[in-house]
N, C-alpha and C. Protein backbone atom coordinates (compact mmCIF):
# COMPACT_ATOMS: atom_id res chain seq x y z
N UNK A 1 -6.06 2.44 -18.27
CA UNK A 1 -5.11 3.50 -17.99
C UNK A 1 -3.79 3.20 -18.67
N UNK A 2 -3.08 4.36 -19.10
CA UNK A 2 -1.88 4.16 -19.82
C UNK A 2 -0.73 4.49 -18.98
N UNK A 3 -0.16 2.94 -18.04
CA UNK A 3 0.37 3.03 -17.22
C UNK A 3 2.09 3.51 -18.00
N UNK A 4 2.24 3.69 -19.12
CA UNK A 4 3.50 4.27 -19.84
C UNK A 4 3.82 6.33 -19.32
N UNK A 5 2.89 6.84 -18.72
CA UNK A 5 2.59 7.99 -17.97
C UNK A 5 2.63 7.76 -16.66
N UNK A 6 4.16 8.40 -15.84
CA UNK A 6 4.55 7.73 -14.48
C UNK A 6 4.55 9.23 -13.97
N UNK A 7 4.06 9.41 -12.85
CA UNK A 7 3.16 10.88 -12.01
C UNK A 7 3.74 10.36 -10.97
N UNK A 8 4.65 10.52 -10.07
CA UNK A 8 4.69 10.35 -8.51
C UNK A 8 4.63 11.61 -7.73
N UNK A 9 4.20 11.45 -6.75
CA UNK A 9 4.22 13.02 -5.80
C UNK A 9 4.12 12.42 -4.77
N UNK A 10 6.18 12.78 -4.44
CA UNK A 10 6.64 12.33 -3.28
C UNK A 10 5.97 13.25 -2.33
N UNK A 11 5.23 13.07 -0.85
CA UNK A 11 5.54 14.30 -0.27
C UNK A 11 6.44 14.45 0.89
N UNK A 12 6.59 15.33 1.48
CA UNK A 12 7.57 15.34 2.62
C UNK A 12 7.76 14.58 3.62
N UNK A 13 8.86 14.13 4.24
CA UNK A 13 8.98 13.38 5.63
C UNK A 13 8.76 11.77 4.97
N UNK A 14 8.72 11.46 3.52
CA UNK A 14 8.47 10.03 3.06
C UNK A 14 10.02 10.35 2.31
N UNK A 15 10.50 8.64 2.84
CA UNK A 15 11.88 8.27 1.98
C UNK A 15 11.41 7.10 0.84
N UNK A 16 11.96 7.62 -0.10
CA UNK A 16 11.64 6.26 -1.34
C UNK A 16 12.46 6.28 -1.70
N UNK A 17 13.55 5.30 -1.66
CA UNK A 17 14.37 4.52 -2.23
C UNK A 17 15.16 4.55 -3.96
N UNK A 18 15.94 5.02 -4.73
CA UNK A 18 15.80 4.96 -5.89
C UNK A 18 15.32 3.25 -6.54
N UNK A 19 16.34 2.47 -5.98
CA UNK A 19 15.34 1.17 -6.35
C UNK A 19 14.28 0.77 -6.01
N UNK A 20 13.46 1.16 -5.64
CA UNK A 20 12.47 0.58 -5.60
C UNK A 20 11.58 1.06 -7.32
N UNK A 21 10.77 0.05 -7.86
CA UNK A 21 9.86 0.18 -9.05
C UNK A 21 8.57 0.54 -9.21
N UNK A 22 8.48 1.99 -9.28
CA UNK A 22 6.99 2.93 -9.07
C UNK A 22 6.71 2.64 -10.49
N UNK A 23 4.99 2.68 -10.95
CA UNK A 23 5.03 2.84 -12.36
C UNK A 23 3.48 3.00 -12.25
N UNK A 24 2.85 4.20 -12.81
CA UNK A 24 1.57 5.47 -12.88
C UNK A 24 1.59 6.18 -12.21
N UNK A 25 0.40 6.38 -11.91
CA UNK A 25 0.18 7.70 -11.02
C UNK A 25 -0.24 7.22 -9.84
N UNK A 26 1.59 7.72 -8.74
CA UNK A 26 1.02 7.07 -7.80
C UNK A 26 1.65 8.33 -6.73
N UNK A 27 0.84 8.56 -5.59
CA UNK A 27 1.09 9.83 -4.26
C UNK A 27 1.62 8.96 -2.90
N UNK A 28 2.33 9.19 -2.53
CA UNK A 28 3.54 8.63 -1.54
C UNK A 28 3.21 9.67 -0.16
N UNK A 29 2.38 9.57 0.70
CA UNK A 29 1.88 10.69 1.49
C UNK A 29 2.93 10.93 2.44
N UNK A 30 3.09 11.98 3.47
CA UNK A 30 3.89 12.19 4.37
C UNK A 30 4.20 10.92 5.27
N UNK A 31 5.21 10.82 5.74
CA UNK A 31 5.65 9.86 6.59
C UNK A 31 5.94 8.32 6.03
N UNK A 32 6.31 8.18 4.86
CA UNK A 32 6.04 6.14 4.07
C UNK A 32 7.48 6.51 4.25
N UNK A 33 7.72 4.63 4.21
CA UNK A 33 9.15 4.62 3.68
C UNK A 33 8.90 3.79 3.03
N UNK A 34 9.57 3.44 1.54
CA UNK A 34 9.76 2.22 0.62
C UNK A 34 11.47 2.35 0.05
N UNK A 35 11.00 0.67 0.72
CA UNK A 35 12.50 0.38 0.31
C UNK A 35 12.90 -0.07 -0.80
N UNK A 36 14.11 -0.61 -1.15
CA UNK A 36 14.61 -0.82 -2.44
C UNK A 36 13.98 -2.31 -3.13
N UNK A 37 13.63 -2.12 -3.96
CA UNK A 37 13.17 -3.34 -4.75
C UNK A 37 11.86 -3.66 -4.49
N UNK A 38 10.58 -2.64 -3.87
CA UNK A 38 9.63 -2.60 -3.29
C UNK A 38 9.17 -2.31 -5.04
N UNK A 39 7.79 -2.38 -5.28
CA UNK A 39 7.15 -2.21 -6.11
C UNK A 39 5.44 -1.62 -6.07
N UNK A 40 5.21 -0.77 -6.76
CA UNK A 40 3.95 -0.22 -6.72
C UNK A 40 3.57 0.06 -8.12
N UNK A 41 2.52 -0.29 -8.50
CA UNK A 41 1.98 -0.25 -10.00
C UNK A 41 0.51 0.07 -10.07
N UNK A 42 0.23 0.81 -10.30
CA UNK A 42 -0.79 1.93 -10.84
C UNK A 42 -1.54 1.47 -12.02
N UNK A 43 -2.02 0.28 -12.56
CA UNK A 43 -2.55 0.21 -13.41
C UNK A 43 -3.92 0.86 -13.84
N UNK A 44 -5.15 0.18 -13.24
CA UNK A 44 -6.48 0.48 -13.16
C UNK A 44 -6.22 1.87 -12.95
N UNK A 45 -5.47 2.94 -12.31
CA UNK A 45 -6.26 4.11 -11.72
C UNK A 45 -5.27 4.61 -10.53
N UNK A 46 -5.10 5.74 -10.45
CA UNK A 46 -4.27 6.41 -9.39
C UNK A 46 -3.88 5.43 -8.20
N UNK A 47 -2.61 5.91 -7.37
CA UNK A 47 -2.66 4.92 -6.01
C UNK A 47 -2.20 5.94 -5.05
N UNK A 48 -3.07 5.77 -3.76
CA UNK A 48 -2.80 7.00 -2.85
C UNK A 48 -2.39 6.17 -1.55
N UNK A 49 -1.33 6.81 -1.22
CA UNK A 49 -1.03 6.01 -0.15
C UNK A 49 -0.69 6.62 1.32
N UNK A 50 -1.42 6.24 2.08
CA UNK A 50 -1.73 6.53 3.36
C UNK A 50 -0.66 7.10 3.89
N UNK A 51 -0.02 8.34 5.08
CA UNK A 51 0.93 8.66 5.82
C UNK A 51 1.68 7.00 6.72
N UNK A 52 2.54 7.59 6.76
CA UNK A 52 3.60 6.56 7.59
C UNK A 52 3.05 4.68 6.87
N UNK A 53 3.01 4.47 6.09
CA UNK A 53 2.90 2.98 5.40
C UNK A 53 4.73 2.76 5.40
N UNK A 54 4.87 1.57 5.47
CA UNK A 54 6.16 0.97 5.19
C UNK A 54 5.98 -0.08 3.84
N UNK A 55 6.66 -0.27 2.80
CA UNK A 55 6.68 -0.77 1.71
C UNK A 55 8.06 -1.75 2.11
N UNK A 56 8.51 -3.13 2.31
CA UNK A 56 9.74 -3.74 2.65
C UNK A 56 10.17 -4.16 1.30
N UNK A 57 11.22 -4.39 0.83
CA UNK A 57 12.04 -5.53 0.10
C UNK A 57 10.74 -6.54 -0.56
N UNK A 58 10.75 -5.98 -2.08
CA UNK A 58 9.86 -7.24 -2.78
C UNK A 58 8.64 -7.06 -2.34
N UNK A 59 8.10 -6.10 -1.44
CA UNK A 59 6.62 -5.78 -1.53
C UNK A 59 5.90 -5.46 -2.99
N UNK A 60 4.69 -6.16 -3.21
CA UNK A 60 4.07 -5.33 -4.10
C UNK A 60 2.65 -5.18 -3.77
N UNK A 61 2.71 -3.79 -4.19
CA UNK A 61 1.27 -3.51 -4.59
C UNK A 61 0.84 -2.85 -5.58
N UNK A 62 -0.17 -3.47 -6.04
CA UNK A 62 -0.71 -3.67 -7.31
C UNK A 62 -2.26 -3.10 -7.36
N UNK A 63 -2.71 -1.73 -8.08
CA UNK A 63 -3.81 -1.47 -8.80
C UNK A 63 -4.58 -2.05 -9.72
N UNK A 64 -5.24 -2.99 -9.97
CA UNK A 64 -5.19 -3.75 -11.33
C UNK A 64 -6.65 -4.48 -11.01
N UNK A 65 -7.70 -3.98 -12.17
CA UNK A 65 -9.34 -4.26 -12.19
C UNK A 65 -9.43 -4.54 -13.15
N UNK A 66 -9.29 -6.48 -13.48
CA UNK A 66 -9.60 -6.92 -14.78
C UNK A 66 -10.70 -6.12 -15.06
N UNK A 67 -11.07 -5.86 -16.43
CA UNK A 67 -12.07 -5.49 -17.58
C UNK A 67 -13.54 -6.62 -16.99
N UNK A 68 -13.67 -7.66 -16.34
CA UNK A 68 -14.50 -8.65 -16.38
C UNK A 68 -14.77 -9.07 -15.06
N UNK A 69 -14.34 -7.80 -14.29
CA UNK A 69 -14.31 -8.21 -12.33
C UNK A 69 -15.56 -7.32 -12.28
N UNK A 70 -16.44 -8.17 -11.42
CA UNK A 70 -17.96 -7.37 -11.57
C UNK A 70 -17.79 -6.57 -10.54
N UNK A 71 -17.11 -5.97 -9.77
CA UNK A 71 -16.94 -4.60 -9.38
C UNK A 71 -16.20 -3.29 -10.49
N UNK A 72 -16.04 -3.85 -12.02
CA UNK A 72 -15.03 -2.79 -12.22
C UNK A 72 -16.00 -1.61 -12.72
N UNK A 73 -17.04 -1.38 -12.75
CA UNK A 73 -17.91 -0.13 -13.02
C UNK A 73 -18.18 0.53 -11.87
N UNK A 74 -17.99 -0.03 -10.37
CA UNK A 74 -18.26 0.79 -8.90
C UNK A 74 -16.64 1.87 -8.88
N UNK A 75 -15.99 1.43 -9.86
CA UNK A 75 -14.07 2.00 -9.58
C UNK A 75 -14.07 2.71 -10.20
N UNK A 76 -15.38 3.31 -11.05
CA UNK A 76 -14.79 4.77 -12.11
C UNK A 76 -16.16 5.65 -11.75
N UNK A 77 -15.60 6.94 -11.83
CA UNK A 77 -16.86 7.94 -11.95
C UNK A 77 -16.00 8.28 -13.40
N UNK A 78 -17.24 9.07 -13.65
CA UNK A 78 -17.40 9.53 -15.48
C UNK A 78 -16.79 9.08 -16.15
N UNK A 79 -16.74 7.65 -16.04
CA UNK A 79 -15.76 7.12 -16.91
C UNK A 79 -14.23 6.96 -16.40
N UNK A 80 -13.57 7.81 -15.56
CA UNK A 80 -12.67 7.91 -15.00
C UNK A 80 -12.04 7.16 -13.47
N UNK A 81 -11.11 6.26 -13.59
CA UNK A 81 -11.30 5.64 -12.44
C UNK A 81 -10.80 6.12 -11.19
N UNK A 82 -11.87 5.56 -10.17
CA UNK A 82 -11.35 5.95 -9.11
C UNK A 82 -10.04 5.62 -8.23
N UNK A 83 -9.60 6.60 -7.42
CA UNK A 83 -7.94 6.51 -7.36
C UNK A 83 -8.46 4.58 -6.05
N UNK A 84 -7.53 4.21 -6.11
CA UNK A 84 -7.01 3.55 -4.76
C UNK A 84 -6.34 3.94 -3.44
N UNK A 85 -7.42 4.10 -2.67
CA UNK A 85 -6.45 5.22 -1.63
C UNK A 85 -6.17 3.76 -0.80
N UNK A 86 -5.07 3.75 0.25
CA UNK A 86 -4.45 3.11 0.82
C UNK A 86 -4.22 3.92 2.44
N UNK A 87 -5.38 3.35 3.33
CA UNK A 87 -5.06 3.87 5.03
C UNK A 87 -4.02 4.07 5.26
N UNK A 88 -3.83 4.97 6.54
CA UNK A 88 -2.33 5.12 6.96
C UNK A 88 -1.40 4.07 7.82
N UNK A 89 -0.29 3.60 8.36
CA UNK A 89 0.23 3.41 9.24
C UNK A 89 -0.05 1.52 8.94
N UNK A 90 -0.35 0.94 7.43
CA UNK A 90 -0.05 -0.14 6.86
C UNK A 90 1.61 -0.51 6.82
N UNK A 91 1.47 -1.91 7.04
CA UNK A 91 2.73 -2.39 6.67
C UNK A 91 2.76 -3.58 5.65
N UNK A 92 3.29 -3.31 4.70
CA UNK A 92 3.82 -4.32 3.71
C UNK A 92 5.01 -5.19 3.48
N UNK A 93 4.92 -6.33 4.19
CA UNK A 93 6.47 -7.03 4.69
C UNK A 93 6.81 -7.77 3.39
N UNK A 94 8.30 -8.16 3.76
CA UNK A 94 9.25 -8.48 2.18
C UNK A 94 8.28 -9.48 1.35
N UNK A 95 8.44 -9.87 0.53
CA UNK A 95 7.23 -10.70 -0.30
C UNK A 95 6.14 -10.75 -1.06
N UNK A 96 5.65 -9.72 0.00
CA UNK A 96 4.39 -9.99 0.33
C UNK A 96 3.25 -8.93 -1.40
N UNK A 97 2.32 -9.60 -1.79
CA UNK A 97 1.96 -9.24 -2.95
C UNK A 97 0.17 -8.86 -2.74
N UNK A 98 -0.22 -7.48 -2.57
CA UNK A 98 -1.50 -7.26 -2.65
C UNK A 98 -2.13 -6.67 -3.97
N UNK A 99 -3.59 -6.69 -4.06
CA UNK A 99 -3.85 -6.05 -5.23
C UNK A 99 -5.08 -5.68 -4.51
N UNK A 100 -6.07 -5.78 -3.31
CA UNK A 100 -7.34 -5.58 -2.81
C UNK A 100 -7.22 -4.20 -3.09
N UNK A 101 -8.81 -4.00 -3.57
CA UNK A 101 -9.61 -2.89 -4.26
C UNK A 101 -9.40 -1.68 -3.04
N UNK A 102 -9.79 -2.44 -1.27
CA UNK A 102 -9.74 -1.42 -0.95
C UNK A 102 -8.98 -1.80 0.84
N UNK A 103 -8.34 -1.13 1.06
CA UNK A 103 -7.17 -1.08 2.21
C UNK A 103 -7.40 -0.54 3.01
N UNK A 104 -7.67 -0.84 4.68
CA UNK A 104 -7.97 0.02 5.70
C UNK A 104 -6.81 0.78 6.15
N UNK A 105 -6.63 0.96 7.20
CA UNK A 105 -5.66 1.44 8.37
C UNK A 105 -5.06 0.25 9.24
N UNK A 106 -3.45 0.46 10.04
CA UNK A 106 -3.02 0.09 10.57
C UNK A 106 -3.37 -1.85 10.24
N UNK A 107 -3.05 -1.92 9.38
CA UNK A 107 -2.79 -3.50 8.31
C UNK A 107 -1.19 -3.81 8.73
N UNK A 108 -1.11 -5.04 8.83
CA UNK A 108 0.16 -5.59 8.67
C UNK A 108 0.14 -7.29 7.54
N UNK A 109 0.36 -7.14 6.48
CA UNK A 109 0.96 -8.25 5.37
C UNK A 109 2.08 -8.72 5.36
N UNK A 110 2.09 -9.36 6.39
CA UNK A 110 3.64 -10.32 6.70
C UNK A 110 3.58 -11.09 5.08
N UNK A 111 5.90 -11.38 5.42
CA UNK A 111 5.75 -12.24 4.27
C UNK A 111 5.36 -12.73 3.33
N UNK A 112 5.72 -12.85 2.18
CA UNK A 112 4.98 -13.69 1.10
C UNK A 112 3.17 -14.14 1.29
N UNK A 113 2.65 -13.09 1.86
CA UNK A 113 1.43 -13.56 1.84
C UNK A 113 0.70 -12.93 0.25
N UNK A 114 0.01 -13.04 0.13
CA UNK A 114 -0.96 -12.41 -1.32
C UNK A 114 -2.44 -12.27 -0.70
N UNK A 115 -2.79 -11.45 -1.48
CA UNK A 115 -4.01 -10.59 -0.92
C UNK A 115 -5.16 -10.58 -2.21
N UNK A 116 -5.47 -11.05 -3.17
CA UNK A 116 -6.67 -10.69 -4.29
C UNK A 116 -7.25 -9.84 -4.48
N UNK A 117 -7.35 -9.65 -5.99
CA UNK A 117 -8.48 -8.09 -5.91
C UNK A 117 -9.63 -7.87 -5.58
N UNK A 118 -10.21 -9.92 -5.36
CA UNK A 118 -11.60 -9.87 -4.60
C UNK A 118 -12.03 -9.82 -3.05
N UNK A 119 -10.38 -9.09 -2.59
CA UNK A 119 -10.39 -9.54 -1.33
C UNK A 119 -10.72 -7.28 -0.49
N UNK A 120 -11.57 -7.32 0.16
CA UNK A 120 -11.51 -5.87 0.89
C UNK A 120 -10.87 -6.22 2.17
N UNK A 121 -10.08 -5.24 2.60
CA UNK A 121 -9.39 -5.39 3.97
C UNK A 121 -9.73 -4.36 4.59
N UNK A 122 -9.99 -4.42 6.40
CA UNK A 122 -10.92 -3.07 7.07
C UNK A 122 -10.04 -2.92 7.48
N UNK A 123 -9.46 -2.70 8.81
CA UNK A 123 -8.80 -2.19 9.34
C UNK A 123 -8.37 -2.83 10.71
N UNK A 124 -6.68 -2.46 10.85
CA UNK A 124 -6.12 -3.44 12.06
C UNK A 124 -6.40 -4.84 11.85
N UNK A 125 -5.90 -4.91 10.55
CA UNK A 125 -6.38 -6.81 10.39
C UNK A 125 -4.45 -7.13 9.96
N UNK A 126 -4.37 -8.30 10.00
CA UNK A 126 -3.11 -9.42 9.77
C UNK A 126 -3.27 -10.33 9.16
N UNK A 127 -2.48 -10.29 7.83
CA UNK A 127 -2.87 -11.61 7.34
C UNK A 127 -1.23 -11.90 7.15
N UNK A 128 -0.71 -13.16 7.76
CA UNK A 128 0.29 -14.11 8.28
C UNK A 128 0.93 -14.01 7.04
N UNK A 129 1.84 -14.67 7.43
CA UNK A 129 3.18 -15.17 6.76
C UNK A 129 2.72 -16.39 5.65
N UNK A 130 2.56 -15.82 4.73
CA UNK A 130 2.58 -17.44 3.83
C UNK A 130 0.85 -17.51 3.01
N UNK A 131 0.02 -16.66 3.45
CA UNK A 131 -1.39 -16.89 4.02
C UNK A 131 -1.35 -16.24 2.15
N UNK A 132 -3.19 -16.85 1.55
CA UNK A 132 -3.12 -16.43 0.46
C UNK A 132 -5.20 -16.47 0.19
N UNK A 133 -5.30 -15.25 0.38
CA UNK A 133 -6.69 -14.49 0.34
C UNK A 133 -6.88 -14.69 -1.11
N UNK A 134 -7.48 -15.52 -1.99
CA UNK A 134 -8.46 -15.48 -3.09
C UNK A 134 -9.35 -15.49 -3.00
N UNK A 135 -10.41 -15.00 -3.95
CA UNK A 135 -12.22 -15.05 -3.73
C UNK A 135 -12.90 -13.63 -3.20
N UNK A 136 -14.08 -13.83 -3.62
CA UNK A 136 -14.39 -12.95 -3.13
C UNK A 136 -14.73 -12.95 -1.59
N UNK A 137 -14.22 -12.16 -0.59
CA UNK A 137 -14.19 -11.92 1.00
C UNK A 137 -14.22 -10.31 1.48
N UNK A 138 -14.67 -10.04 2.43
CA UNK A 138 -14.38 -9.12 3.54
C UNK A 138 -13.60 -9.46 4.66
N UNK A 139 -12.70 -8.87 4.82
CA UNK A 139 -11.98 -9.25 6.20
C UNK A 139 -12.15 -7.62 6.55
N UNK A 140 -13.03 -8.14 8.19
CA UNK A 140 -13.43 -7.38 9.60
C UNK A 140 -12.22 -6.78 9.99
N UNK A 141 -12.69 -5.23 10.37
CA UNK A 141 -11.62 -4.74 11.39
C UNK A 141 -11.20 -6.01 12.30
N UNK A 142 -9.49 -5.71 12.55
CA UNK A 142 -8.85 -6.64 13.39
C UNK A 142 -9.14 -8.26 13.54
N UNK A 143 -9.19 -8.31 11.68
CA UNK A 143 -9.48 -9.96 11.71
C UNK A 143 -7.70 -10.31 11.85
N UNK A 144 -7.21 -11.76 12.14
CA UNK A 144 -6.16 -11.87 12.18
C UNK A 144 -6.34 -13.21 10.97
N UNK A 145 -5.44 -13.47 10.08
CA UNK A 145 -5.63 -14.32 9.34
C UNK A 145 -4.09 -15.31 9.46
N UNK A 146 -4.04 -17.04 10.10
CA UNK A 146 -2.82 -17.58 9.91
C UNK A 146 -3.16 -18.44 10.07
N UNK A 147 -1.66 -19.25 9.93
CA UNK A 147 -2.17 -20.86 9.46
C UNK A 147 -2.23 -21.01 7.75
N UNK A 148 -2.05 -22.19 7.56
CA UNK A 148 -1.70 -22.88 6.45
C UNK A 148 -3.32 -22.85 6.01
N UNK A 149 -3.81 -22.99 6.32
CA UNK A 149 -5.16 -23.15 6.34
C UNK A 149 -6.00 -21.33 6.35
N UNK A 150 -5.38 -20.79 6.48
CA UNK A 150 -5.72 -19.11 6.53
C UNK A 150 -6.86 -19.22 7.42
N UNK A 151 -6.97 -19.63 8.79
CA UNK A 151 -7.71 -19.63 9.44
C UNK A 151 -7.93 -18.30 9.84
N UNK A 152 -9.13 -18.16 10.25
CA UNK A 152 -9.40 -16.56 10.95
C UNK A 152 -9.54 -16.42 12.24
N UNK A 153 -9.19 -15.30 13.04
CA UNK A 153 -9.90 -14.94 14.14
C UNK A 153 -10.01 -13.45 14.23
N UNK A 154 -10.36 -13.18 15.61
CA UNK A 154 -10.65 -11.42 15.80
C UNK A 154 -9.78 -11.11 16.67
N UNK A 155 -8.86 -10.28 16.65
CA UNK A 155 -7.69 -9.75 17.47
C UNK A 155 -8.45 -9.25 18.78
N UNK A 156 -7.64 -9.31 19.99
CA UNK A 156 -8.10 -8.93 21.03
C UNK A 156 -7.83 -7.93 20.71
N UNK A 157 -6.54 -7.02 20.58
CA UNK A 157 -5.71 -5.59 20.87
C UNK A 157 -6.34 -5.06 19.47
N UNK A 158 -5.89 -3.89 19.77
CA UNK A 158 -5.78 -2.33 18.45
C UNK A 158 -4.29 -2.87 17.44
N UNK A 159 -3.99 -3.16 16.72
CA UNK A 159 -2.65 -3.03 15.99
C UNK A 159 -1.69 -1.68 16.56
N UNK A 160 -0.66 -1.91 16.83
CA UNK A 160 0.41 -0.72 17.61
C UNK A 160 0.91 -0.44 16.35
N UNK A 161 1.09 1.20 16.47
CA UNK A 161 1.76 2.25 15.32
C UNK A 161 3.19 1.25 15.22
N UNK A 162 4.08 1.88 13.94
CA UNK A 162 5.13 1.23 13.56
C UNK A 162 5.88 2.49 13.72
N UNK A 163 5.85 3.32 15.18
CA UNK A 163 6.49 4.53 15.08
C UNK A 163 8.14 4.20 15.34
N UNK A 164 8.39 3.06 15.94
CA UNK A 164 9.34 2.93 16.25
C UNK A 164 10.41 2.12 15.19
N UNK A 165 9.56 1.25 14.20
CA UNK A 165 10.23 1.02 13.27
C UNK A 165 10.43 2.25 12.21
N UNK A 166 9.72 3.17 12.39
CA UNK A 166 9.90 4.07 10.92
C UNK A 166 10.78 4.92 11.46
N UNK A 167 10.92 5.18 12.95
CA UNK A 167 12.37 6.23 13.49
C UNK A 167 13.43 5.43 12.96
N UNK A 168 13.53 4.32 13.43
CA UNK A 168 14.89 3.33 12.99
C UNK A 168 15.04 3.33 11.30
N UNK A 169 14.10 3.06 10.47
CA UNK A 169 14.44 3.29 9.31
C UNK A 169 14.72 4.75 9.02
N UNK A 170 14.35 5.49 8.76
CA UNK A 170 14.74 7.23 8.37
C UNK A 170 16.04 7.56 8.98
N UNK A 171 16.40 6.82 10.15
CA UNK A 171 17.75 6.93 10.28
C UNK A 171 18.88 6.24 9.14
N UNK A 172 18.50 5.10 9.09
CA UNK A 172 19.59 3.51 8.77
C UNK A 172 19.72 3.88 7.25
N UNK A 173 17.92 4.16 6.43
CA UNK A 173 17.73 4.04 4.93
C UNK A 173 18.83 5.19 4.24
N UNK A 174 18.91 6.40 4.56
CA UNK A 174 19.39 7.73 4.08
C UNK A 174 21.33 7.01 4.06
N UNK A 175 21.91 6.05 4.73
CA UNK A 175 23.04 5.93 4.72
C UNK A 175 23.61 5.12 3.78
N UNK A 176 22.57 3.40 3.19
CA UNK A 176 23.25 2.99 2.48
C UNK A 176 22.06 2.79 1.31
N UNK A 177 21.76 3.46 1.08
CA UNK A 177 20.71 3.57 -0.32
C UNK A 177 20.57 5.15 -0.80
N UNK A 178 20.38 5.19 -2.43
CA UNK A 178 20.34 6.20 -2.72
C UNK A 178 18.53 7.16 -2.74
N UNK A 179 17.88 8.18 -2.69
CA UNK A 179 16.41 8.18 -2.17
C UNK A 179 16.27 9.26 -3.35
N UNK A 180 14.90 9.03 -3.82
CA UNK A 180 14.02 10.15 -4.48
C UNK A 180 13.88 11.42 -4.16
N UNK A 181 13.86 12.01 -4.49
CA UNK A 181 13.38 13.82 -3.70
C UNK A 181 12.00 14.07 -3.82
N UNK A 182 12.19 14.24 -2.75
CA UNK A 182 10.34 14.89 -2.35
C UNK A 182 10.55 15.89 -3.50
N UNK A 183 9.04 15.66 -4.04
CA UNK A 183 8.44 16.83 -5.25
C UNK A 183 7.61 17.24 -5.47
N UNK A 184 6.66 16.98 -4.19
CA UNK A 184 5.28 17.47 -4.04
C UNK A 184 4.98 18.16 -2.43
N UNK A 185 4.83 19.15 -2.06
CA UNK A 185 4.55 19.86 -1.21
C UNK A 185 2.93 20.48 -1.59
N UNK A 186 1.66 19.80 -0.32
CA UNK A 186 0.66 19.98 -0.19
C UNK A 186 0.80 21.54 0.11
N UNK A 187 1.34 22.05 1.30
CA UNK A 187 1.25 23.45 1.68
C UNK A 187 1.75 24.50 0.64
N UNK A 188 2.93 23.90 -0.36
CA UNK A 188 2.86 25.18 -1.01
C UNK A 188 1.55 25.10 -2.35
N UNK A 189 1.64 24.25 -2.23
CA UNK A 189 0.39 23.99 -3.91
C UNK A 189 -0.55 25.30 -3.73
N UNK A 190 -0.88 24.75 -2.06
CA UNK A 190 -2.69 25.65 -1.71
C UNK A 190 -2.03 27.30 -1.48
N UNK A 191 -0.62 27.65 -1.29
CA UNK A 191 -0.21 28.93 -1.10
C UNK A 191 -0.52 29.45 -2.99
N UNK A 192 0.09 28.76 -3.56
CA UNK A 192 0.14 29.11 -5.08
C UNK A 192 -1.84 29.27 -5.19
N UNK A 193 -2.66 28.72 -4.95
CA UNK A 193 -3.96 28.92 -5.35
C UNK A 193 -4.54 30.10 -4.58
């Protein structure tokens, strides 16, 4: 993909930051906030990103299917690759650097952790502060991953919405940062068709 062709489609009720560093084709769904100096890169193939996700300070996430990763022929139909969609109500804390093929729901990536492209993540899982997923793996709904050692376990609880952090941001962000304009509206597109 010729990530030199930058497509965003903000949609409504999502704040993005002017600093922060978008680059392809990437969809920002209702409810995200990304903050400044957050990063998202679109290489391999579209990036879709789930309602209400939080992007922090120095997050990245990364699209990107070496030529020689023996999944990269399951990532394209007709030749064309398939987008990266990204569950809703993920959190991406300051540091912290993913590239996994594929992203559940309600995720939290504390800190400087890193995530691999051989790594799939299900859903309501944690991987710690510091923690660094290479290889090829599955991590289980509500695996919890910490320790120096990236030890695993299985969360007792559901992961809790980040409704209360994303009220506090949409307030705080709009005052001392400058923000993108929404430029994509789902409801009027389908009025125009």
């Amino acid at each position: 993909m010729n990530t030199a062709t930058n497509d965003f489609k903000i949609m409504p009720r999502s704040m993005v930051c002017e600093d922060s560093n978008l680059r392809g084709d990437i969809t920002i769904s209702s409810g995200c906030v990304i903050h400044p100096s957050a990063t998202i890169i679109a290489e391999s193939g579209p990036i879709v990103i789930g309602e209400n996700c939080i992007l922090e300070e120095y997050a990245t996430v990364r699209y990107r299917i070496p030529t020689d990763h023996p999944a990269a022929a399951e990532y394209t139909v007709d030749g064309e690759p398939k987008p990266l969609v990204i569950g809703p109500d993920n959190v991406f804390e300051v540091g912290c650097t993913v590239e996994a093929l594929s992203i559940g729901e309600r995720n939290v990536f504390e800190c400087k952790s890193y995530v691999s492209v051989d790594v799939t993540v299900g859903s309501g899982c944690v991987v710690g502060a510091g923690c660094r997923l290479v290889g090829k793996q599955t991590l289980a709904d509500k695996t919890i991953v910490y320790g120096g050692s990236c030890l695993q376990r299985e969360a007792m609880d559901k992961q809790k919405t980040q409704m209360i952090q994303l009220d506090y941001l949409r307030k705080i962000l709009p005052n001392y940062h400058h923000l993108r304009k929404v430029n994509y509206d789902p409801k009027k597109v389908r009025a125009q068709v």
